[in-house]
Protein backbone atom coordinates (compact mmCIF):
# COMPACT_ATOMS: atom_id res chain seq x y z
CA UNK A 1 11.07 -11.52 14.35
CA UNK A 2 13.16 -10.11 11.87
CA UNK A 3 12.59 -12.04 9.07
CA UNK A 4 8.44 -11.79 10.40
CA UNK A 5 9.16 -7.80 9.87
CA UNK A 6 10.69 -8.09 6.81
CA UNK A 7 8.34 -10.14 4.47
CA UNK A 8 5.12 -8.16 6.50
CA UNK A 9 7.10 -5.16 4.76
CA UNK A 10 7.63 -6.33 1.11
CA UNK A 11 4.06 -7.57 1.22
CA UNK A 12 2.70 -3.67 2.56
CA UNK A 13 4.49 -2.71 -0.81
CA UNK A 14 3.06 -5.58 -2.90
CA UNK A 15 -0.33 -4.37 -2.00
CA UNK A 16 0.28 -0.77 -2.84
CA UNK A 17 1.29 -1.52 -6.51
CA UNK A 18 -1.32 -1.70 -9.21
CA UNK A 19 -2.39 -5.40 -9.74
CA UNK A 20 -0.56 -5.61 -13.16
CA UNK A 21 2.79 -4.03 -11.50
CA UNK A 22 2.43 -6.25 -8.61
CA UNK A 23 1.81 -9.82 -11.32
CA UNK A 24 4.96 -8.78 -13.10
CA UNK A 25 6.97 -7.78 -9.57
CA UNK A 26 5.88 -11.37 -8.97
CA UNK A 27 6.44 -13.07 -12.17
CA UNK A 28 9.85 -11.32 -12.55
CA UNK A 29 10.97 -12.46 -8.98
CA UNK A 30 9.71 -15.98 -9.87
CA UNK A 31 12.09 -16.30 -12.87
CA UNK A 32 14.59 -14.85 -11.00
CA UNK A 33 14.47 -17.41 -8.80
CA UNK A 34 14.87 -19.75 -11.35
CA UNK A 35 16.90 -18.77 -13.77
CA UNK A 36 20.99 -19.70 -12.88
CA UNK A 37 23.21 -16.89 -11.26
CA UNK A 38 25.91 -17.50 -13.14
CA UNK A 39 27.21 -15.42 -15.75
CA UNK A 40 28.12 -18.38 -18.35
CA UNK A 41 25.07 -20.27 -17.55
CA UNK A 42 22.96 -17.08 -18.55
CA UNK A 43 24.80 -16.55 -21.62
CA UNK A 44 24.45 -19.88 -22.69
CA UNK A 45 20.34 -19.47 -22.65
CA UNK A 46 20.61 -16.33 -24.04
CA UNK A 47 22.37 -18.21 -27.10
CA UNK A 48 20.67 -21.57 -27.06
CA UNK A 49 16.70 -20.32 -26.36
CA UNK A 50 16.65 -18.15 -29.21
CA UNK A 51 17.99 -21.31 -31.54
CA UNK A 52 15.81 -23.73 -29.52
CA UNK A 53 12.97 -21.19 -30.57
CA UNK A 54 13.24 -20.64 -34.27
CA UNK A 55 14.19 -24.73 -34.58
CA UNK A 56 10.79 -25.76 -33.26
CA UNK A 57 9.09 -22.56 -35.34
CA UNK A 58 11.16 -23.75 -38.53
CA UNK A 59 9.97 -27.42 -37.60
CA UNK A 60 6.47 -26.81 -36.51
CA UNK A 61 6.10 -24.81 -39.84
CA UNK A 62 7.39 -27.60 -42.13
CA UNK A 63 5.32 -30.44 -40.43
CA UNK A 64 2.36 -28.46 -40.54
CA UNK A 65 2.82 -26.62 -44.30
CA UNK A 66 4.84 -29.14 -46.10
CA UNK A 67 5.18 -32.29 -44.82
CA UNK A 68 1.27 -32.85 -44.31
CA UNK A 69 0.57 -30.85 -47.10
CA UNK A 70 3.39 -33.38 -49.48
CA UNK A 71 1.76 -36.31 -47.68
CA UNK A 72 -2.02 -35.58 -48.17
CA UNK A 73 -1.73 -34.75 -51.99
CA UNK A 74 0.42 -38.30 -52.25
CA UNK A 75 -2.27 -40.16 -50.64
CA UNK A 76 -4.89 -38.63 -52.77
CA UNK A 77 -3.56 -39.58 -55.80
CA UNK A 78 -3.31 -43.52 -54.51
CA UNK A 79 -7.15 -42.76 -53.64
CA UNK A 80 -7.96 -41.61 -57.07
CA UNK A 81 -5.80 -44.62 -58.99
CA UNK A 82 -7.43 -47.11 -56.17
CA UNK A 83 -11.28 -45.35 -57.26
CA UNK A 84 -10.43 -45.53 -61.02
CA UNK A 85 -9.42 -49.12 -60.95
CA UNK A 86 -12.77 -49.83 -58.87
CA UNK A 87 -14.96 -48.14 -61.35
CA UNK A 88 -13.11 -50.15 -64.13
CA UNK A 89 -13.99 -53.05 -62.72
CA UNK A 90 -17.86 -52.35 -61.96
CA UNK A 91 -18.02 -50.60 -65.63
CA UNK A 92 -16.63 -53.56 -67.49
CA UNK A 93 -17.47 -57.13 -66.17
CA UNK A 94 -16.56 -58.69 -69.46
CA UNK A 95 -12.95 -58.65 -68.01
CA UNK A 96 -14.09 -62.05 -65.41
CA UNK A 97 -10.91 -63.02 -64.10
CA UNK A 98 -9.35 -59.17 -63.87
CA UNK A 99 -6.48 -60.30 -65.79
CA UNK A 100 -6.41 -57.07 -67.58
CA UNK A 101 -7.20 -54.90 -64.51
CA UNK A 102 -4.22 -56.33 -62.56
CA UNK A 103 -1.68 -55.88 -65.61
CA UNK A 104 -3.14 -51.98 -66.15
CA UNK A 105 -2.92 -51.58 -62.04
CA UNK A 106 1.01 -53.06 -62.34
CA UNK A 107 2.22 -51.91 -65.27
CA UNK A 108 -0.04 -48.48 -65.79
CA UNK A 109 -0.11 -47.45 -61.77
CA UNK A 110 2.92 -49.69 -60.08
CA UNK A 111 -0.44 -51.11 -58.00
CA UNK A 112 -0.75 -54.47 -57.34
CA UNK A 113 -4.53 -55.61 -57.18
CA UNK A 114 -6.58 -58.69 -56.31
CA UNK A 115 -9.76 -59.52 -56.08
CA UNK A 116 -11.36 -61.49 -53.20
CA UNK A 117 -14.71 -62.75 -54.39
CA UNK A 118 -16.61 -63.89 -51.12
CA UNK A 119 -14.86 -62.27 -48.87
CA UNK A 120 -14.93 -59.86 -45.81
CA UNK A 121 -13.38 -56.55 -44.93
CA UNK A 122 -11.13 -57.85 -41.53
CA UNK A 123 -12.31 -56.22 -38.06
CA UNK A 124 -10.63 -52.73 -37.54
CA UNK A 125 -7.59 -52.49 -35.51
CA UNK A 126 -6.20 -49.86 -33.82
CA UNK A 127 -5.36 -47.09 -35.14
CA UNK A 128 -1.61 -45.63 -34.75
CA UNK A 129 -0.78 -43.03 -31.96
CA UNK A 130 0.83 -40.61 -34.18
CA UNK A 131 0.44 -41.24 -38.12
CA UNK A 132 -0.05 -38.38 -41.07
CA UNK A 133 -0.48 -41.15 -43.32
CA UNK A 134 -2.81 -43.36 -41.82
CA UNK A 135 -5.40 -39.71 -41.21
CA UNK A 136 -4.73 -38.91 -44.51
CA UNK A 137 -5.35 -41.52 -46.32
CA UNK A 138 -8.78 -42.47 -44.36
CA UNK A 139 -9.66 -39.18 -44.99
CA UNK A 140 -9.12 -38.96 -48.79
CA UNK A 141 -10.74 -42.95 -48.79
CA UNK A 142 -13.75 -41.54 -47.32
CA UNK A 143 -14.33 -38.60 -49.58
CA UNK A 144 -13.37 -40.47 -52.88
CA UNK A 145 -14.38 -43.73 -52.88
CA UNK A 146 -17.32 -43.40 -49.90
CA UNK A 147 -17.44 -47.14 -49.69
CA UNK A 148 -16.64 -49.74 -46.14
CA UNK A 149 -12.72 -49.89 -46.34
CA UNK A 150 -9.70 -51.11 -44.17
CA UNK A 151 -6.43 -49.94 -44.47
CA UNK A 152 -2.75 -51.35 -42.98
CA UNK A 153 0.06 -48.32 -43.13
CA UNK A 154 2.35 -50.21 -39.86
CA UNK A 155 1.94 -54.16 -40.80
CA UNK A 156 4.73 -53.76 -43.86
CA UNK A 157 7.01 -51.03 -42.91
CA UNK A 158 7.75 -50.65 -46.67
CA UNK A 159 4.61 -51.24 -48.08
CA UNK A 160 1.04 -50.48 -47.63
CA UNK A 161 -2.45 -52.32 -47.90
CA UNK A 162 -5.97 -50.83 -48.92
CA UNK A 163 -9.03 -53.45 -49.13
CA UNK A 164 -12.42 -51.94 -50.19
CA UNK A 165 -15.74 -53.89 -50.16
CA UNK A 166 -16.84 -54.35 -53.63
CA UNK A 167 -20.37 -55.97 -54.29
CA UNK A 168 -19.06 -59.81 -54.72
CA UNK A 169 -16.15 -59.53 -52.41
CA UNK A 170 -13.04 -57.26 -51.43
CA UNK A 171 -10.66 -55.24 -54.03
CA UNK A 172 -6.98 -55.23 -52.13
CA UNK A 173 -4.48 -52.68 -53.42
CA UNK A 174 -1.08 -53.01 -52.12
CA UNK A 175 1.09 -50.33 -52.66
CA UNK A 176 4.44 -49.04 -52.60
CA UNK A 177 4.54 -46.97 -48.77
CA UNK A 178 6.65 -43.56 -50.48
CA UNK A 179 3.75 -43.19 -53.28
CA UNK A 180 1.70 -41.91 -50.50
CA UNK A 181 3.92 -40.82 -48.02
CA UNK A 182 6.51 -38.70 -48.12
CA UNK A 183 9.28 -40.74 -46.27
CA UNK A 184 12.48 -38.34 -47.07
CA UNK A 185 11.02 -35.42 -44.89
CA UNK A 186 13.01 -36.39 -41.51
CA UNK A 187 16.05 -36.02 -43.75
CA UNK A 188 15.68 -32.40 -43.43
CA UNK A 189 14.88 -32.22 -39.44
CA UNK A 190 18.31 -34.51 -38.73
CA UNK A 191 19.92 -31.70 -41.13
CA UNK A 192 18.39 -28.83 -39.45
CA UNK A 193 18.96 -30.50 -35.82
CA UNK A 194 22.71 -31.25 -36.77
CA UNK A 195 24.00 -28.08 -38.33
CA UNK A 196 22.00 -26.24 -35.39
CA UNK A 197 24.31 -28.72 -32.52
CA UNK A 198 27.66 -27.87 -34.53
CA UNK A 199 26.44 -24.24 -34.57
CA UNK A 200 26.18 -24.20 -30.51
CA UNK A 201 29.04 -26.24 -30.13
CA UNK A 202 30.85 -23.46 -31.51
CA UNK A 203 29.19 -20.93 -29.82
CA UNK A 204 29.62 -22.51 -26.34
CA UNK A 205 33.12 -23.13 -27.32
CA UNK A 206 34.00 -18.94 -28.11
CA UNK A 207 31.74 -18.22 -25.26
CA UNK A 208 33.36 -20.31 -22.90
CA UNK A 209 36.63 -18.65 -23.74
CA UNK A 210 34.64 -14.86 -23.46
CA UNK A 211 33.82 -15.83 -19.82
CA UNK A 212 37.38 -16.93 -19.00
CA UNK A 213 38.49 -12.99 -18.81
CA UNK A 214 35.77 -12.28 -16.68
CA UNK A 215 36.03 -15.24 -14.20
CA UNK A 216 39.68 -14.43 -14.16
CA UNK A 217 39.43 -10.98 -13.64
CA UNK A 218 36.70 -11.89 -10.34
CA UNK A 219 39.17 -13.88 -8.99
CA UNK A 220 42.18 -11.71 -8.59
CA UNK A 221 40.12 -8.94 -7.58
CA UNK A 222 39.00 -11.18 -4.59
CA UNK A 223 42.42 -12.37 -4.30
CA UNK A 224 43.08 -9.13 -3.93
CA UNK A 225 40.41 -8.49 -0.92
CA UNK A 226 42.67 -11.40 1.19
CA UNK A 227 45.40 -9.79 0.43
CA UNK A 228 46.28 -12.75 -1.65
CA UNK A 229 49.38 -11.32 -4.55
CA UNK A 230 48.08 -12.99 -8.10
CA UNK A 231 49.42 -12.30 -11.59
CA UNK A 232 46.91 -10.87 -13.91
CA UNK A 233 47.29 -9.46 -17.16
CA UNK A 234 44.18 -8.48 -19.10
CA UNK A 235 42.73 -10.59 -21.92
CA UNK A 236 39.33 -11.02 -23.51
CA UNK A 237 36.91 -8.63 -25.22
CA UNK A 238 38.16 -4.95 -25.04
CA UNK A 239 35.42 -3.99 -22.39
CA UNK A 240 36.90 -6.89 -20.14
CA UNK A 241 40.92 -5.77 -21.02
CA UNK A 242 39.52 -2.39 -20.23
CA UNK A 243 38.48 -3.50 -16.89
CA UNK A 244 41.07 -5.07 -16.27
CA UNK A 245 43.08 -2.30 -16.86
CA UNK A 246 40.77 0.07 -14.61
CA UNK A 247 41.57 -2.94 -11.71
CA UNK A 248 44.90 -2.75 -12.06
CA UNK A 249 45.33 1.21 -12.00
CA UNK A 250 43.24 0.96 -8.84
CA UNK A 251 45.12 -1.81 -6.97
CA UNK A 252 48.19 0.27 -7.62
CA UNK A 253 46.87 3.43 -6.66
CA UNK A 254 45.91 1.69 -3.64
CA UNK A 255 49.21 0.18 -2.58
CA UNK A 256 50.61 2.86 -3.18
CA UNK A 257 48.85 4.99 -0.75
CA UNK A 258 49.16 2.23 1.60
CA UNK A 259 53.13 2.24 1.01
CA UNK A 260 52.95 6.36 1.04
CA UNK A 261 51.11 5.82 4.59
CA UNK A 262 53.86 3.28 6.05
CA UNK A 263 56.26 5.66 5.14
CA UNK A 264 54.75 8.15 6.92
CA UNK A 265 54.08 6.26 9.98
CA UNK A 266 57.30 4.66 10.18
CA UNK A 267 58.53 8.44 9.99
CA UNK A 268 56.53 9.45 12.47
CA UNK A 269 57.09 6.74 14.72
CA UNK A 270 60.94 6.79 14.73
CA UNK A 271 60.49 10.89 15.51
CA UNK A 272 57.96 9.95 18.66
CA UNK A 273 60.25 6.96 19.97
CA UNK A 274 63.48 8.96 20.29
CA UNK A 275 61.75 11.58 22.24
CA UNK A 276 60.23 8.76 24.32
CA UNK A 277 63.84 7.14 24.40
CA UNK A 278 65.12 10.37 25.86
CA UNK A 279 62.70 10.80 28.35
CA UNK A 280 63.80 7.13 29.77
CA UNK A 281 67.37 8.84 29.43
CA UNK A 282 66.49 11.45 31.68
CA UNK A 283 64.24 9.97 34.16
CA UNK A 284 67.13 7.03 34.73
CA UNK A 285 69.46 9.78 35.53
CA UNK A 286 67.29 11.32 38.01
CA UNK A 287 66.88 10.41 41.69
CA UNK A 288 64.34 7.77 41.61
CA UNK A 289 61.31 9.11 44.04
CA UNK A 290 57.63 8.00 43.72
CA UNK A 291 56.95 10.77 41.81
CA UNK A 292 59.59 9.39 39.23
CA UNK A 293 58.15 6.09 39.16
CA UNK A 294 55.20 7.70 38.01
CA UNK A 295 56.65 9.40 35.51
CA UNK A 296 58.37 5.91 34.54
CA UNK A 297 55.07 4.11 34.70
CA UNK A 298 53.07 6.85 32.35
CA UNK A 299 56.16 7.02 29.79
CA UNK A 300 56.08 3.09 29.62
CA UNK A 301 52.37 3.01 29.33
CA UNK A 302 52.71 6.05 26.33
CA UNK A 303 55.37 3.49 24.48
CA UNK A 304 52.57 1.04 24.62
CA UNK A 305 50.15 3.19 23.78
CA UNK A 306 52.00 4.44 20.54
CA UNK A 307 52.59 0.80 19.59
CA UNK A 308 49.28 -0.43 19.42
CA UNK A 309 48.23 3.10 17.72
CA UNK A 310 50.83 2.53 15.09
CA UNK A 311 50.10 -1.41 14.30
CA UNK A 312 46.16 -0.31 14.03
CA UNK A 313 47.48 2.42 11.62
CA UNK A 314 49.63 0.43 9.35
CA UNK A 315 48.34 -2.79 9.76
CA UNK A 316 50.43 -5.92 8.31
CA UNK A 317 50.24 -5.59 4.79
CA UNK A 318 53.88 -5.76 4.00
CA UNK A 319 53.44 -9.84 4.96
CA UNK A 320 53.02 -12.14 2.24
CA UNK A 321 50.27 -14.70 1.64
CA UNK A 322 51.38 -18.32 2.19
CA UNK A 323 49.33 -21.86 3.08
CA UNK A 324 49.58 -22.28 6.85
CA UNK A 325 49.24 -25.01 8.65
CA UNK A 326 46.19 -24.31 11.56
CA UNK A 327 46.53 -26.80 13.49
CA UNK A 328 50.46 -25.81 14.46
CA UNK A 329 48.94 -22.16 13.97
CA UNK A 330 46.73 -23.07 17.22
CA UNK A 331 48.54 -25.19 19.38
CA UNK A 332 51.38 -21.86 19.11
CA UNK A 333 48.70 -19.68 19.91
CA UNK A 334 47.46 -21.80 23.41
CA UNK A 335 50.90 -21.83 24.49
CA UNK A 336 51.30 -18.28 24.07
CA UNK A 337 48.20 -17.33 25.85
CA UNK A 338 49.15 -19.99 28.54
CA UNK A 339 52.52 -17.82 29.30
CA UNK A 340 49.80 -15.51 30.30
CA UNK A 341 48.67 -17.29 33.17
CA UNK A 342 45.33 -18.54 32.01
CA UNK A 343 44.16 -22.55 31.83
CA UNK A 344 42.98 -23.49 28.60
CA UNK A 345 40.81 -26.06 28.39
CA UNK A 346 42.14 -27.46 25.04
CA UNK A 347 42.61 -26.61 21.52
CA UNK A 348 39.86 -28.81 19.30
CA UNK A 349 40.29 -29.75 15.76
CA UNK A 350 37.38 -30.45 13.08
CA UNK A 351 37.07 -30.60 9.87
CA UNK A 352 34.41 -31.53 6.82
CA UNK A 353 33.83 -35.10 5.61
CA UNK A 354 35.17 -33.85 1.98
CA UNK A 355 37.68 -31.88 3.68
CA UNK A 356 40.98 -33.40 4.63
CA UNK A 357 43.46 -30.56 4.59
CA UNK A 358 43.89 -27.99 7.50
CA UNK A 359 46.02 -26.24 5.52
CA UNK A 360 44.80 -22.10 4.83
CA UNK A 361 46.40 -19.20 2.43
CA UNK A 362 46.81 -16.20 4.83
CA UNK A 363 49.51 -13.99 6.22
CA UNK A 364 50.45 -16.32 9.31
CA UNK A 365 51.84 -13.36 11.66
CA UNK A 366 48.92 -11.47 10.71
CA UNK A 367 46.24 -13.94 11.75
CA UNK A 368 48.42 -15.01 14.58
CA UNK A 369 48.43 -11.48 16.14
CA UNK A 370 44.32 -11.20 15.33
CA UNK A 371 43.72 -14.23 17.50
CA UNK A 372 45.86 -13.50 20.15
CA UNK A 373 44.47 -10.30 20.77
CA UNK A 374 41.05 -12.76 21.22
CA UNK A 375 42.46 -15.15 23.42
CA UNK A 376 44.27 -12.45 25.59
CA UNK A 377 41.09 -10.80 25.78
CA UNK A 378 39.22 -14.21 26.74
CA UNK A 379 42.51 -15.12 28.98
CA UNK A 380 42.39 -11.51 31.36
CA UNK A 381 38.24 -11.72 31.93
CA UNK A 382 37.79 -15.83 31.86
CA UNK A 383 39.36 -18.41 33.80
CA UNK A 384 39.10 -20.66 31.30
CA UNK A 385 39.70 -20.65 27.48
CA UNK A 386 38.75 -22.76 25.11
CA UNK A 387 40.22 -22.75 21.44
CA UNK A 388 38.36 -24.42 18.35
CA UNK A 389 39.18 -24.88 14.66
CA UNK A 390 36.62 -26.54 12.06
CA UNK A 391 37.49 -26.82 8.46
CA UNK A 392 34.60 -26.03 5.93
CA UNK A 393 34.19 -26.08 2.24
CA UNK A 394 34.83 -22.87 1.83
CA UNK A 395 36.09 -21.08 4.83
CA UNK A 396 37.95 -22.02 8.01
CA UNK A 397 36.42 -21.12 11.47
CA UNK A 398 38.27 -20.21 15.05
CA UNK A 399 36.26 -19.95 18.00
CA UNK A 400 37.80 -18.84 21.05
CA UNK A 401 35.61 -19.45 24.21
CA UNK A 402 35.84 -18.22 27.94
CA UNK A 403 33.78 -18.26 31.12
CA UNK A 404 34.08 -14.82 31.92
CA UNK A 405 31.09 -11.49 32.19
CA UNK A 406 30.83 -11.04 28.52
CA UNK A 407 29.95 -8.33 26.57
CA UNK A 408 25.86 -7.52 26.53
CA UNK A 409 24.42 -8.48 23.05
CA UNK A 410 23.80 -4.84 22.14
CA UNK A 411 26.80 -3.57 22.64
CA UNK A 412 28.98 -5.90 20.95
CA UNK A 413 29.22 -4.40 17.94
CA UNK A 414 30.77 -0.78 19.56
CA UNK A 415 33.68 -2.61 21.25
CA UNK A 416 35.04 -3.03 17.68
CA UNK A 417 35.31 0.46 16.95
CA UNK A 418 38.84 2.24 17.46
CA UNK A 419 39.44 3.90 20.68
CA UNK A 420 35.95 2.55 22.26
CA UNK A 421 35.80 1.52 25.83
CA UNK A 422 33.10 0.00 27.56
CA UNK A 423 33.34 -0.75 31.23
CA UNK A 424 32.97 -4.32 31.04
CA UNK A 425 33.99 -4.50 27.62
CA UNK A 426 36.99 -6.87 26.23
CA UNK A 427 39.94 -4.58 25.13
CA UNK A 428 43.74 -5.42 24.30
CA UNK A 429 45.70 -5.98 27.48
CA UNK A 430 47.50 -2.49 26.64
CA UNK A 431 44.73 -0.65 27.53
CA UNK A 432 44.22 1.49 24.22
CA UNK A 433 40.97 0.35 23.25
CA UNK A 434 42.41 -1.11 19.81
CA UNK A 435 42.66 -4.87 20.37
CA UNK A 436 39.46 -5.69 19.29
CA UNK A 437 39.88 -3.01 16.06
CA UNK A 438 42.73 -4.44 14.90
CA UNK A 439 41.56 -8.17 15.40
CA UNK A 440 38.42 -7.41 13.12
CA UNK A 441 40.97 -5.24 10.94
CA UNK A 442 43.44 -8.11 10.28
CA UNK A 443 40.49 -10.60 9.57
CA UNK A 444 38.68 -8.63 7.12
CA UNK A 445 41.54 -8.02 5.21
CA UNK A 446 42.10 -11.56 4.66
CA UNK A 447 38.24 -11.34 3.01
CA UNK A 448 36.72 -12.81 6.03
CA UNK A 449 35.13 -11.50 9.53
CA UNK A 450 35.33 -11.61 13.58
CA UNK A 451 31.79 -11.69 15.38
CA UNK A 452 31.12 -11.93 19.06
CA UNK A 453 28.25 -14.55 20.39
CA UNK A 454 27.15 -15.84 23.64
CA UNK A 455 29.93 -19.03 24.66
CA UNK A 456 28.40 -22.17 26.28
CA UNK A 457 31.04 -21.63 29.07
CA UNK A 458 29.05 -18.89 29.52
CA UNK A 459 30.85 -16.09 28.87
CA UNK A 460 31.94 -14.58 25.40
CA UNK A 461 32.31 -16.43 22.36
CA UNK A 462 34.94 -14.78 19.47
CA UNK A 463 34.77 -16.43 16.16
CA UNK A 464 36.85 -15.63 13.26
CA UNK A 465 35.90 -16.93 9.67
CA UNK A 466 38.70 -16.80 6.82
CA UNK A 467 38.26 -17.84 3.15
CA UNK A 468 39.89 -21.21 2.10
């Protein structure tokens, strides 16, 4: 439905535009599509389309003015020599057995000539896919001599053969292929196409090593986002060393708020705990009534209380990032939530076909704290729990079933917000309405995400996705 709303939307808009706005919105989205994402790939078509352009210009332009052009004035000077030496022999028949003709045609024109008295032009054969010679020459035949011909330009490779029909017979010419063609021309493409392939070589080469900065610089910075520690220093162009630079002001600017913060907190919460301390103090020393009990209970649940308010608050950045085993990770998580009483069903493994390690880069008390808040959760409203791991390309996946009420679908999203209580919603086992908070909390800042879905034991369904 949402998806239904969506494209009826962007095609409302389409129609508003003005036809030509709306054929480039579509043309421009079609490329788009296309075109790679990547920063290197698009560089490289940047550089190679322009060359790619201006070599089939440069080539188009030679074939068409010079090569042809070379090639079409060669073959009509073999059509003029070829003419002369047929009116020669029509305007001088005391020469009978064209011994002169043939020595002026060898020595005169490097042509060598016969004459076939009695005989007949051979049937035409086909004619070459793709020749400039072979059009050229017919046509220059044709306008010169105007007389039944048949010419060979692919029978000899290094020669070629021109038979006209004479009144008693045939005159063949056979001559050299490079007086009519010009045959060095494809010297210059394989010139032009090799210096252009070292030139991109190159190119690719110092591009390739602009990019590395930039990849580089992506990477720590999402490092960075899983709390994963990475040494960069800045390298590259200066706008890249400048943003580098800019990244690493920020991420110190940014621990060191978080380190001013801790401080704070740890301040603060060494101030609140010895006043709760001496409240234990005094309410051990006095009689104990019901009414003291109370007071006992409410102080206990306030030391709770200022726990969970102080994790939330300064989180566990201080950890480092190491690989962690998840299957170990797992099977110590369903025996903790088993000391709480539940049953679960069983802790499943899986992993991708290309995938063989279960090993993950995280901060392991970290993510062990996020899912147990989950499975406590699942553990107090379920009867049974049921944990799952799967192993992806990319990211690793925990799913953490149970068969209790669940949370309805709309409301799921409020019961991760701090201090938010819903009466049938799944909070930490503390009662401050920050289990779910920091569960979400300690998964994002590993760069991934916890979302809540309907379970097939029917109840809830808690599934937390971490980059790997």
């Amino acid at each position: 439905m949402a998806a239904s709303g969506l494209l009826q939307r962007t095609a409302t808009r389409l129609a508003a535009l003005p036809r030509p706005a709306r054929l480039w919105r579509l043309l421009s989205r079609a490329i788009g599509d296309v075109l790679p994402k990547g920063l290197y790939a698009r560089s490289l078509i940047i550089i190679i389309a322009p060359v790619v352009l201006l070599q089939s210009v440069i080539a188009y332009t030679f074939m068409e003015r010079h090569w042809q052009l070379v090639t079409r004035r060669l073959s009509a000077a073999v059509t003029a020599d070829v003419a002369a030496l047929i009116d020669i022999y029509e305007s001088y028949p005391q020469d009978k057995d064209s011994e002169t003709l043939t020595r002026i045609a060898n020595d005169r024109l490097n042509l060598d000539v016969d004459i076939l008295k009695g005989a007949k032009l051979p049937p035409a054969g086909p004619r070459p896919f793709f020749s400039i010679l072979d059009e050229a020459l017919s046509d220059e035949i044709r306008r010169q001599i105007r007389r039944p011909y048949w010419i060979d330009t692919v029978g000899r490779s290094s020669l070629i053969e021109i038979r006209v029909a004479i009144p008693d017979g045939v005159m063949r010419v056979t001559a050299r292929r490079s007086m009519a063609y010009a045959s060095n021309s494809h010297i210059f493409l394989l010139w032009m196409s090799g210096s252009s392939l070292v030139l991109l070589g190159v190119a690719i080469l110092f591009l390739r090593n602009q990019i590395k900065p930039i990849l580089r610089l992506a990477a720590v910075a999402e490092s960075f986002g899983k709390g994963r520690e990475i040494e960069f220093r800045p390298r590259g162009a200066r706008e890249v060393r400048q943003a580098g630079h800019a990244f690493i002001e920020m991420k110190r600017r940014i621990e060191r708020a978080m380190e001013q913060r801790t401080t704070m907190l740890n301040g603060v919460s060494h101030d609140l705990r010895t006043i709760i301390t001496r409240f234990k103090l005094s309410l051990a020393l006095v009689e104990q009534t019901p009414e003291v009990e109370d007071l006992q209970r409410d102080v206990d649940e306030m030391s709770r209380m200022l726990e969970a308010y102080l994790a939330f608050a300064r989180g566990d950045s201080g950890e480092a990032a190491v690989p962690t085993d998840m299957r170990a990770l797992l099977e110590d998580l369903r025996t903790d939530v088993e000391r709480l009483g539940a049953h679960v069903d069983a802790v499943e493994m899986d992993h991708h076909p290309d995938v063989t390690s279960l090993h993950v880069t995280l901060r392991p008390d970290a993510m062990r704290r996020c899912l147990f808040n989950l499975a406590a959760n699942a553990a107090r409203y379920g009867d049974t729990v049921l944990i799952t791991g799967r192993r992806e390309h990319r990211a690793f996946l925990v799913s953490i079933d149970d068969d209790g009420p669940g949370i309805p679908a709309d409301q799921r999203e409020e019961v991760f917000k701090p201090f938010v209580r819903l009466d049938d919603a799944r909070q930490d086992a503390g009662g401050s309405g920050l289990g779910l908070s920091i569960a979400r909390d300690i998964a994002r800042a590993h760069g991934g995400d916890v979302a809540l879905h309907d379970s097939p034991l029917g109840g809830l369904r808690a599934t937390v996705r971490i980059p790997a």
